[in-house]
Protein backbone atom coordinates (compact mmCIF):
# COMPACT_ATOMS: atom_id res chain seq x y z
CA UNK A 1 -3.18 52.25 7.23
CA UNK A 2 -6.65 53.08 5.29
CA UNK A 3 -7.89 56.16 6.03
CA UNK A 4 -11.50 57.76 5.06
CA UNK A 5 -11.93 61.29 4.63
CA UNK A 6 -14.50 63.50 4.15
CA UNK A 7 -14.26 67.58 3.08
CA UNK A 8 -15.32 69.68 5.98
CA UNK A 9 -14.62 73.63 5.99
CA UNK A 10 -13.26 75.25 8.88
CA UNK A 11 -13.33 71.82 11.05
CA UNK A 12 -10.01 71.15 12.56
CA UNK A 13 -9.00 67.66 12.37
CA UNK A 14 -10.34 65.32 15.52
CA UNK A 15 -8.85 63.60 17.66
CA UNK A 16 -6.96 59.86 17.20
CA UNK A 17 -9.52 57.16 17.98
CA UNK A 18 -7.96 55.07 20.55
CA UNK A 19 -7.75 51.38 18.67
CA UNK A 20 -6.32 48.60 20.43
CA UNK A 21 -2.68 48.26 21.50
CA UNK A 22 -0.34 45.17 21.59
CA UNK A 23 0.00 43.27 24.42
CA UNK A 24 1.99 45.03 27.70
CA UNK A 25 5.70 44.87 26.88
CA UNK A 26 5.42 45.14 23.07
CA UNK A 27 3.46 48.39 23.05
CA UNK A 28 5.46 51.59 20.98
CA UNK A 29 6.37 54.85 21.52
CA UNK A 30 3.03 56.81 20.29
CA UNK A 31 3.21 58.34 16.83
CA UNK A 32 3.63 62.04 16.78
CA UNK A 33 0.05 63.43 17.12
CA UNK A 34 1.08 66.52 14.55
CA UNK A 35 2.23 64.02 11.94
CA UNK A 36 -0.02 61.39 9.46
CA UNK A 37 0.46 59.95 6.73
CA UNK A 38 -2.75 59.08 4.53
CA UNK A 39 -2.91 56.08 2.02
CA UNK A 40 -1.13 57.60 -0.72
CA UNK A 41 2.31 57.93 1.94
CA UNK A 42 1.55 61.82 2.01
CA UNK A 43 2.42 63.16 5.26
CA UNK A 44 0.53 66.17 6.95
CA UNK A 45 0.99 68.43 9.75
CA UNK A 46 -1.12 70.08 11.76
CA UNK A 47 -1.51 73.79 11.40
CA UNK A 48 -3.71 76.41 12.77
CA UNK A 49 -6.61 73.56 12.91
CA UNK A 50 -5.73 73.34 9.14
CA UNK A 51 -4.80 70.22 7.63
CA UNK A 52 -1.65 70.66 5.46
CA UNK A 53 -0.53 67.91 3.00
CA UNK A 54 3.19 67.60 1.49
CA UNK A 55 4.58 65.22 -0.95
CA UNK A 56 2.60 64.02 -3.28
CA UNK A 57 -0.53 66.38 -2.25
CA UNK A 58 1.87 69.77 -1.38
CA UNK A 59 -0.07 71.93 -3.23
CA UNK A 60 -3.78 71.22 -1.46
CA UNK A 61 -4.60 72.45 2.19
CA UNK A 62 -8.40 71.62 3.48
CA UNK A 63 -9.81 70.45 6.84
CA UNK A 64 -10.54 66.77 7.44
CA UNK A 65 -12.90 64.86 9.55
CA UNK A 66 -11.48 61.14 9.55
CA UNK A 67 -11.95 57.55 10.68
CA UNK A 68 -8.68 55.41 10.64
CA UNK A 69 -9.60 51.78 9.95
CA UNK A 70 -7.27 48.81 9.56
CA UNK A 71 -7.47 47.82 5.73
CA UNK A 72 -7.92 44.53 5.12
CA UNK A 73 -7.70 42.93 1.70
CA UNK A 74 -10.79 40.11 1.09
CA UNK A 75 -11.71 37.96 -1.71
CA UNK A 76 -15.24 37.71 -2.11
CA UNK A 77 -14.81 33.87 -4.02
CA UNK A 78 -17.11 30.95 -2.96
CA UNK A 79 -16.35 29.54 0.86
CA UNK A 80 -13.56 32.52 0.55
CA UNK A 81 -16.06 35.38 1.26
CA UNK A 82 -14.07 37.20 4.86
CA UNK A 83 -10.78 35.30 3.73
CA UNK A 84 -7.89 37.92 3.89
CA UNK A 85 -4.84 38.12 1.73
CA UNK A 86 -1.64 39.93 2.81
CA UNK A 87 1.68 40.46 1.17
CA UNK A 88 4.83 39.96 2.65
CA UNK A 89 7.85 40.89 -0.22
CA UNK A 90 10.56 43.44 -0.36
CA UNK A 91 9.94 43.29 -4.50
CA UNK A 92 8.28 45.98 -5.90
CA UNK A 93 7.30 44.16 -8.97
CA UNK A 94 5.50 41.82 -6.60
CA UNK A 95 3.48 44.57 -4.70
CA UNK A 96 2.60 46.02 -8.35
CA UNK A 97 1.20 42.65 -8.97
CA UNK A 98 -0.60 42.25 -6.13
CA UNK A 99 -2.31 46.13 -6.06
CA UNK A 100 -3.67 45.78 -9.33
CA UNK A 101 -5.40 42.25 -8.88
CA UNK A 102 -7.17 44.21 -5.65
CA UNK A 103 -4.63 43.04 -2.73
CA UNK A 104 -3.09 46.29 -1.07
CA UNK A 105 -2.31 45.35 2.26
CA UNK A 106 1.62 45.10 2.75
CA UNK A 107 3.97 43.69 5.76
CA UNK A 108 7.44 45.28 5.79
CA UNK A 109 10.20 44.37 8.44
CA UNK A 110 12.09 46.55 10.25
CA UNK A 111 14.90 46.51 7.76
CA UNK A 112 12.52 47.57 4.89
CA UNK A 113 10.13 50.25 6.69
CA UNK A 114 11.60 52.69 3.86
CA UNK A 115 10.06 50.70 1.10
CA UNK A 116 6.58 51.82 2.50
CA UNK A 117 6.56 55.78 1.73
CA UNK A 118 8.45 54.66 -1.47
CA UNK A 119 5.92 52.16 -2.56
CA UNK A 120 2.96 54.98 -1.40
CA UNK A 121 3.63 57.21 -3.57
CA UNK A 122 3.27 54.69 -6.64
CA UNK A 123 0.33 52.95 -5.74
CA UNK A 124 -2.31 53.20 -3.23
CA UNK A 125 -1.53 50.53 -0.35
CA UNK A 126 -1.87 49.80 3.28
CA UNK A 127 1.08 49.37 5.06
CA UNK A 128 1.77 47.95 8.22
CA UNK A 129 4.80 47.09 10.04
CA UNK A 130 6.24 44.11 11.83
CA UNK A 131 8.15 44.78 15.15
CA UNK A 132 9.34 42.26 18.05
CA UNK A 133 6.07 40.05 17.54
CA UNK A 134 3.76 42.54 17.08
CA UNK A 135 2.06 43.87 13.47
CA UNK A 136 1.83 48.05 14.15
CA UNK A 137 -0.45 50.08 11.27
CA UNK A 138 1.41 54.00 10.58
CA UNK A 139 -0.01 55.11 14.10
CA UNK A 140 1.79 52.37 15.85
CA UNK A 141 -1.22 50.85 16.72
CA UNK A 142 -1.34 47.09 17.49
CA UNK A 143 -3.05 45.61 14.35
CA UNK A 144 -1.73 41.40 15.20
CA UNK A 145 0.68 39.71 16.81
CA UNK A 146 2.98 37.26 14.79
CA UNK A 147 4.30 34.16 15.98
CA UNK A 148 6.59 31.76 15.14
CA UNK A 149 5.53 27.96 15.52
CA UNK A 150 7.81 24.71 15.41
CA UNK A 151 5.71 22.41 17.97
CA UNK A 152 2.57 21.36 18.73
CA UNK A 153 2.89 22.91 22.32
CA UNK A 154 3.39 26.24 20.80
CA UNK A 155 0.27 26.09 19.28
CA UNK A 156 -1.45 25.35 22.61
CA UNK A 157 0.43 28.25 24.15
CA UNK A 158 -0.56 30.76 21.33
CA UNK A 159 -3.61 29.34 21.57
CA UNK A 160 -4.14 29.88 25.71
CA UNK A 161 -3.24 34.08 24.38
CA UNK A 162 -6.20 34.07 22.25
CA UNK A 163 -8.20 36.58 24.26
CA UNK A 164 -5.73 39.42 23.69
CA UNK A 165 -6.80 43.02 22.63
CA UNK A 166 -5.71 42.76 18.52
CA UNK A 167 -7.91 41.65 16.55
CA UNK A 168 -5.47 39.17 13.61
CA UNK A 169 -2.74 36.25 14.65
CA UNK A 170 -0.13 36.07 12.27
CA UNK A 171 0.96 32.11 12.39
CA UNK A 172 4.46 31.19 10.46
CA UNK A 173 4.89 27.63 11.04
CA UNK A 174 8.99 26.65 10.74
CA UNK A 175 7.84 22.75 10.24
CA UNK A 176 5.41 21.23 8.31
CA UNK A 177 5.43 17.98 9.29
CA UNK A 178 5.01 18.79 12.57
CA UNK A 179 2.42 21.28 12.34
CA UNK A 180 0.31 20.14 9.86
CA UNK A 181 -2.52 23.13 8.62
CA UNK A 182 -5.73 21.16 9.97
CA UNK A 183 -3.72 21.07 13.66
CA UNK A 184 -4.01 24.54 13.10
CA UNK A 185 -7.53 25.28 12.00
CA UNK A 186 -8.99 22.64 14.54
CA UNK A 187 -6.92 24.80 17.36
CA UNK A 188 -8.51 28.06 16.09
CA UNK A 189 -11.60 27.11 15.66
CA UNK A 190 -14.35 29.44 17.08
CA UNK A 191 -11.81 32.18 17.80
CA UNK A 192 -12.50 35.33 18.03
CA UNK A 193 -9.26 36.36 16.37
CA UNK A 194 -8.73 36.24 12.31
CA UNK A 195 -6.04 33.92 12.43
CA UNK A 196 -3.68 34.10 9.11
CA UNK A 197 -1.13 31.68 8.42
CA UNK A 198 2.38 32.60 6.44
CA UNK A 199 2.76 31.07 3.27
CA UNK A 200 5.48 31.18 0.70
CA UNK A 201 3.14 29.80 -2.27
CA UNK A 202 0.10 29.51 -3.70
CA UNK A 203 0.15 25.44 -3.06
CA UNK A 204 0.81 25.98 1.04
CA UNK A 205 -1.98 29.05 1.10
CA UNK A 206 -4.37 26.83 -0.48
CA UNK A 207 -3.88 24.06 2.06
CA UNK A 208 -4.50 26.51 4.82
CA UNK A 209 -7.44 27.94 2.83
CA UNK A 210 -9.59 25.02 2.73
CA UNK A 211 -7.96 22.65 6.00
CA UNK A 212 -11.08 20.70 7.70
CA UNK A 213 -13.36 22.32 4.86
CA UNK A 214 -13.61 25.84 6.50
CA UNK A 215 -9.96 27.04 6.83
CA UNK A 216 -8.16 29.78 8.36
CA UNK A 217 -9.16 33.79 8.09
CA UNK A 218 -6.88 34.26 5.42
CA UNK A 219 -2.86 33.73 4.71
CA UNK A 220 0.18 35.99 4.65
CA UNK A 221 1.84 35.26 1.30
CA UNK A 222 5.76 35.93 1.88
CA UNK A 223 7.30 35.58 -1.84
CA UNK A 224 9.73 37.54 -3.80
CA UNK A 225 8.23 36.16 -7.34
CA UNK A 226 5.52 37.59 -9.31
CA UNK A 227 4.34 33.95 -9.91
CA UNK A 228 3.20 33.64 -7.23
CA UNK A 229 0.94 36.11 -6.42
CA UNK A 230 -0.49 35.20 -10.22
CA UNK A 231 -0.93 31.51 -9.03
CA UNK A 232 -3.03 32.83 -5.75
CA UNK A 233 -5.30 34.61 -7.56
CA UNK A 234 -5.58 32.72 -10.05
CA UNK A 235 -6.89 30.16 -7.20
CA UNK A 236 -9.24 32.51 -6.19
CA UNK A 237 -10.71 33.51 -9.35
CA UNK A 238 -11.40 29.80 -10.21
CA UNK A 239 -13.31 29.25 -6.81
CA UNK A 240 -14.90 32.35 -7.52
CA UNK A 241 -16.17 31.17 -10.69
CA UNK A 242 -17.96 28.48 -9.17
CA UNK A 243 -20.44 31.01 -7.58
CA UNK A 244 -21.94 31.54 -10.77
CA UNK A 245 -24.28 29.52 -12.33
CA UNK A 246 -24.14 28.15 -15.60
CA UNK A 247 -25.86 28.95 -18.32
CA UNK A 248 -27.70 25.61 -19.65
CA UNK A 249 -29.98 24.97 -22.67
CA UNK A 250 -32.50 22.09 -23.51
CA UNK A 251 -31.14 20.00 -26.09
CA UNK A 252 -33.40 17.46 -28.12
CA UNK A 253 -32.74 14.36 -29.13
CA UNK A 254 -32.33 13.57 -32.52
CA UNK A 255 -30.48 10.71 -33.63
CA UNK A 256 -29.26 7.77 -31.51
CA UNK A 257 -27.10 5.30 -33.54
CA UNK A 258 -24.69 2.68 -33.01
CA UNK A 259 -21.32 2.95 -34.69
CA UNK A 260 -18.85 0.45 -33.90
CA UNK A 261 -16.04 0.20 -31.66
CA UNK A 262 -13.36 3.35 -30.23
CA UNK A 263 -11.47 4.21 -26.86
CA UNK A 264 -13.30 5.64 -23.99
CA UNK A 265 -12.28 7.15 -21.20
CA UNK A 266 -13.93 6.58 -17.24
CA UNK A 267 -12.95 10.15 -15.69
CA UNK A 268 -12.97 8.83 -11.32
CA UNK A 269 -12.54 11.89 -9.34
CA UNK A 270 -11.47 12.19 -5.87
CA UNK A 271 -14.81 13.40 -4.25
CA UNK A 272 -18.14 11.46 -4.88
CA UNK A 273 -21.37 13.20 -6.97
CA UNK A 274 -24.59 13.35 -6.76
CA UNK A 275 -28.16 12.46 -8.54
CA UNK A 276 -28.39 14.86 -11.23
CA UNK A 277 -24.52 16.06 -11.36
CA UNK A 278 -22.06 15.08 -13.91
CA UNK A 279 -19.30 16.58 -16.33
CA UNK A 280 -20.15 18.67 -19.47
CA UNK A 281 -18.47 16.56 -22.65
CA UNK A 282 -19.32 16.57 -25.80
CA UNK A 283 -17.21 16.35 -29.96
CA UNK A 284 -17.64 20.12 -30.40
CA UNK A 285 -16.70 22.48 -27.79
CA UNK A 286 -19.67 25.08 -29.33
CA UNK A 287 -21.84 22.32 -27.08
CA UNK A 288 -21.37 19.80 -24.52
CA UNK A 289 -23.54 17.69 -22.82
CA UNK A 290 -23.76 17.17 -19.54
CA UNK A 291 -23.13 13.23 -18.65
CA UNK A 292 -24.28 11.78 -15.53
CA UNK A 293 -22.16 10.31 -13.11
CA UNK A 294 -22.22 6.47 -12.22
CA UNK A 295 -23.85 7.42 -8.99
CA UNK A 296 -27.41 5.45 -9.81
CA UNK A 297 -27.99 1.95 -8.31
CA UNK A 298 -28.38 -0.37 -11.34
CA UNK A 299 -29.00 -4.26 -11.23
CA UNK A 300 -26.44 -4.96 -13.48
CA UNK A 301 -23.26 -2.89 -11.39
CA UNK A 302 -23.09 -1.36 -7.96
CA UNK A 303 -22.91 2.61 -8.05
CA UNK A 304 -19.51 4.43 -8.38
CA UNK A 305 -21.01 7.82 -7.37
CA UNK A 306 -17.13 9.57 -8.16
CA UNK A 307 -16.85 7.84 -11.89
CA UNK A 308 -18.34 9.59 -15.01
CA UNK A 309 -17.72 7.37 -18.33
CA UNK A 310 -17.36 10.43 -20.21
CA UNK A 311 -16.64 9.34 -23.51
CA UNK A 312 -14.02 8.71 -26.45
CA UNK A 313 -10.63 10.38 -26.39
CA UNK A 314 -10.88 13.16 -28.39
CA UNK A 315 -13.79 14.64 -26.70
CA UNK A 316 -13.67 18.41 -25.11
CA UNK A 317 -14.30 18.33 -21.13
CA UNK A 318 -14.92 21.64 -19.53
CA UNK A 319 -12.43 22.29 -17.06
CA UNK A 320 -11.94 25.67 -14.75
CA UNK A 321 -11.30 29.07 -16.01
CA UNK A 322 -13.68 28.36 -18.89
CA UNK A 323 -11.90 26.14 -21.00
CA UNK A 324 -11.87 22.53 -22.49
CA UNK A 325 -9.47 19.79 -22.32
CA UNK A 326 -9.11 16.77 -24.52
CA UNK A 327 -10.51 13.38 -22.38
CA UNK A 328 -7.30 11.74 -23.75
CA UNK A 329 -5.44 15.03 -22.37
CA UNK A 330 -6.80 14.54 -18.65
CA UNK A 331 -4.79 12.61 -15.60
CA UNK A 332 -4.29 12.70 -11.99
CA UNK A 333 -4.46 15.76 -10.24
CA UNK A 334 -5.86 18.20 -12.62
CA UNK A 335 -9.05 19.59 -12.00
CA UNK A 336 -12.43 19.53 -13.97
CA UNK A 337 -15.95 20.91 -13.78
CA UNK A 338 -18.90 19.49 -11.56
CA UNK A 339 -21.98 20.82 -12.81
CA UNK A 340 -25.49 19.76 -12.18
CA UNK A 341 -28.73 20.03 -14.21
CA UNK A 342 -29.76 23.41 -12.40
CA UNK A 343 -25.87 24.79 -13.43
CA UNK A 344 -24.65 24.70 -10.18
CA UNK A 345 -20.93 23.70 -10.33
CA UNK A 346 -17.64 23.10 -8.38
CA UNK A 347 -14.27 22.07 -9.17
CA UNK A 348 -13.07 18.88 -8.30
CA UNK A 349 -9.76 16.91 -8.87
CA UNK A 350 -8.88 14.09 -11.03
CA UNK A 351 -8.51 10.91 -8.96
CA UNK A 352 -7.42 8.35 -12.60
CA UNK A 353 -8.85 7.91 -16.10
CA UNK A 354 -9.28 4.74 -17.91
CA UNK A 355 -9.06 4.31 -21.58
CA UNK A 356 -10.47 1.17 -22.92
CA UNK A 357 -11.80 -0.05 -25.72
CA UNK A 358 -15.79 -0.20 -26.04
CA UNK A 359 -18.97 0.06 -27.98
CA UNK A 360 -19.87 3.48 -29.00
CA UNK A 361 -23.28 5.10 -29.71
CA UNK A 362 -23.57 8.34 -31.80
CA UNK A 363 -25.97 11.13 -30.09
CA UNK A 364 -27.13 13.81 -31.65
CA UNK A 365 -29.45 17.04 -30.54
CA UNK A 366 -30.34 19.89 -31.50
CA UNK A 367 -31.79 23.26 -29.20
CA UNK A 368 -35.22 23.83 -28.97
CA UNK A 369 -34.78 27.49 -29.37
CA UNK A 370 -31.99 27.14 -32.55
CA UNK A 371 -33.28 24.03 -34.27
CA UNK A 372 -30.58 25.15 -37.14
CA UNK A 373 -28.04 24.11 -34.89
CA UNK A 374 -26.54 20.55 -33.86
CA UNK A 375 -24.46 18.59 -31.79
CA UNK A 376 -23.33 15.65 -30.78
CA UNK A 377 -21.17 12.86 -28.56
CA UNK A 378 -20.18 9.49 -28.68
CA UNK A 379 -20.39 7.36 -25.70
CA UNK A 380 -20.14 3.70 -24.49
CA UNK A 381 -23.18 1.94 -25.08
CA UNK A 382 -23.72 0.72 -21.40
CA UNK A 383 -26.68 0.87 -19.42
CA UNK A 384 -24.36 2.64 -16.29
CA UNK A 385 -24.06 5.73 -19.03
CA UNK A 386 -26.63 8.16 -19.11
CA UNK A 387 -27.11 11.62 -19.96
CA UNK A 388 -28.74 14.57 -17.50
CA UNK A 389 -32.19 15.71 -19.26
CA UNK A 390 -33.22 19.15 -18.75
CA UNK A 391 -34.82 19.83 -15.69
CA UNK A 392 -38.48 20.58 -17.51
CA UNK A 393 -37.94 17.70 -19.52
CA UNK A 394 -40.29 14.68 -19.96
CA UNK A 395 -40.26 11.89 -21.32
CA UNK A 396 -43.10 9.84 -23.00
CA UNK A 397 -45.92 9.51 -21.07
CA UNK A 398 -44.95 12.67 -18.93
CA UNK A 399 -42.94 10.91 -16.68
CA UNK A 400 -40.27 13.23 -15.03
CA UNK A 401 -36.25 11.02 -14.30
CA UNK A 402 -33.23 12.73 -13.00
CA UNK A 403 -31.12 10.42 -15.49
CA UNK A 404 -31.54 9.50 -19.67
CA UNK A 405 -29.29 5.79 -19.82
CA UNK A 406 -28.43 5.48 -23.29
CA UNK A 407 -29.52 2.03 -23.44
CA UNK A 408 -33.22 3.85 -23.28
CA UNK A 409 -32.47 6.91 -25.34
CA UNK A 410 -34.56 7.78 -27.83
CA UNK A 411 -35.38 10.66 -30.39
CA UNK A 412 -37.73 13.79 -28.44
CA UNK A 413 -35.88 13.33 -25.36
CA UNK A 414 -34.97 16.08 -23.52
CA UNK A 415 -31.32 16.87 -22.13
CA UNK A 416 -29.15 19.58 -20.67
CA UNK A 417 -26.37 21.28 -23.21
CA UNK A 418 -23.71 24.05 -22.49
CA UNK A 419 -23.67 26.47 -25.81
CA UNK A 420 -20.44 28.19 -25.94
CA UNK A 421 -17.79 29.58 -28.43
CA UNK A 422 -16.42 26.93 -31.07
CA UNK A 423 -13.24 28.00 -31.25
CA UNK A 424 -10.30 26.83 -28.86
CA UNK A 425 -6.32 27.58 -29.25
CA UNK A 426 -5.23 24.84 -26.21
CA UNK A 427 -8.60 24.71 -24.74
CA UNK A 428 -8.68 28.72 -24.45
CA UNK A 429 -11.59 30.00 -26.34
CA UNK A 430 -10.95 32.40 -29.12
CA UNK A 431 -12.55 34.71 -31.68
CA UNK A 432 -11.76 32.91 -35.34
CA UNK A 433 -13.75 31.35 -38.31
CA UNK A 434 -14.81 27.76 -37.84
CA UNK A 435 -16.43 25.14 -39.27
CA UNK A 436 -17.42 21.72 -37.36
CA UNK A 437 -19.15 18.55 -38.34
């Protein structure tokens, strides 16, 4: 339970707001109206219209006004803004874990209501309680019901109790190839409920995060390993990054050179692009370029809108959590960067990458506001490779494209680079001497 105070003197404390109960036949004896318990797992009584802490807070006795409020813990990441997160684990190295990357909202069984004053007075947490279907908060107050799922039937019936009083359905699904998530979210949606489905890792609370695009209100993670409640938020902190935009610089054209012959790699990813979106690559991770996808029409090909031929193997490729990853390093399922000319960017997954052998062309740039500085990529001469120019860029004659093809690249052009720091340990970037050319 989360509870807000504020100092008054001489105010005795007020009465209990009445929040919702459970349904009829799951409602509890009330909570003793001389006895709290705030968020630290201090307990109070009531006297002489003074409020008197023990435990942890013995030795302080004020009046309180107060407002008890179910706590809910929300990540604020992109498309996860009102998505809830709530820990189900009986190990207290897991609720450490989980309190000090912002999640504080705790589900103990009847077995292990004890480990809720413990845990209190070690960290600041909201606990609440399951009991015969129903989630209680300290006061006994009906905060969700929980149920258990196995057929699609018992998601229609759940679903035909969606008008009750609580506000949050806990869903734990027993099979799921039977239930599968976007049965779920397609069921829910337009409730009025926050519906949150039970998940034992960050793999299955991802699913139910992002079903049918929208996903469910949020996920119960039930684990007894630190891992995982590293590998959720580590999940959310990588969609979160994608909020921000990135920072891009206009590059100019320098050099444009044929060199001979080396092994390229086509990076196809499982979701299609857009004019003016591509992947940042380049042979020094201090800058990469930002090379359009295949998405054009062209007379000599027809458009593969989810391929970007990136560029020889040893190239860096920005990838999530701000790193780079070697184009020879990349396969199926891992994820890189999306990014357009305006620095927008999402995340999207690895579909296959094809290393051949082709003609390569040497491009190098420099920044209009660091002329002392350079870069430079090599990619297949082809006239289905281009690179993104910067958005105020123009070419000769002042005409304005959304794509440079490197068959028409010349020296002056204008194009999008990503600065960033040179030096990488495993793609992570680090602070150490380097020297590039």
């Amino acid at each position: 339970m989360l509870i807000r105070f504020s100092s008054l003197s001489h105010v005795a404390l007020t009465t209990t707001p009445e929040l919702p109960h459970c349904p009829s036949g799951l409602q509890k004896e009330k909570w003793d109206r001389n006895r709290r318990r705030d968020r630290s797992g201090s307990i109070g009584k009531l006297e002489k219209g003074r409020w008197c802490w023990e435990g942890r807070n013995r030795a302080s006795s004020r009046s309180y006004s107060y407002s008890a409020l179910v706590g809910d813990s929300e990540d604020k990441s992109m498309g996860l803004e009102n998505k809830k997160v709530w820990i189900w684990t009986e190990n207290k190295a897991v609720m450490m874990t989980a309190v000090e990357r912002g999640w504080n909202t705790f589900l103990f069984s009847p077995e292990n209501q004890h480990l809720a004053l413990e845990w209190s007075s070690i960290a600041l947490i909201n606990p609440l309680f399951v009991e015969e279907g129903c989630i209680f908060d300290g006061e006994k107050h009906g905060v969700a019901t929980i149920s258990h799922v196995s057929t699609p039937e018992e998601v229609l019936m759940i679903q035909s109790e969606d008008g009750g009083p609580v506000q949050h359905l806990v869903v734990e699904l027993l099979d799921w190839q039977v239930i599968p998530a976007e049965n779920l979210v397609a069921a829910f949606q337009g409730s009025q409920k926050t519906v949150l489905a039970v998940s034992t890792s960050p793999g299955e609370a991802r699913v139910f995060l992002e079903a049918l695009e929208h996903g469910l209100g949020g996920v119960v993670l039930k684990a007894e390993d630190v891992d995982a409640v590293l590998g959720l938020k580590d999940y959310f902190d990588r969609r979160y990054e994608v909020r921000d935009l990135l920072e891009l610089k206009k590059g100019v054209i320098t050099q444009v050179r044929a060199v001979g012959m080396g092994d390229r790699a086509c990076v196809d990813l499982c979701c299609l692009m857009k004019p003016g979106e591509g992947l940042l690559v380049g042979s020094f991770a201090r800058g990469l370029f930002l090379v359009h996808s295949e998405c054009m029409e062209s007379n000599y090909i027809s458009s593969r809108p989810f391929r970007v031929n990136a560029g020889p193997v040893h190239a860096y490729v920005a990838v999530p959590g701000g790193r780079t990853c070697y184009l020879s390093e990349l396969k199926a399922g891992q994820e890189v960067l999306v990014v357009d000319q305006k620095g927008h960017q999402r995340t999207a997954i690895v579909g296959r990458v094809k290393i051949e052998t082709r003609p390569l062309l040497l491009v190098e740039a420099k920044l209009s506001s660091d002329p002392s500085m350079h870069y430079s990529i090599f990619l297949q001469n082809a006239e289905t490779v281009a690179l993104v120019p910067s958005p105020q860029g123009e070419r000769g004659g002042g005409e304005t494209t959304s794509s440079l093809p490197l068959t028409t690249l010349k020296v002056g052009d204008e194009v999008v680079i990503r600065t960033q720091g040179g030096a990488r340990h495993t793609g992570i970037q680090i602070e150490e001497f380097i020297v590039e050319k």
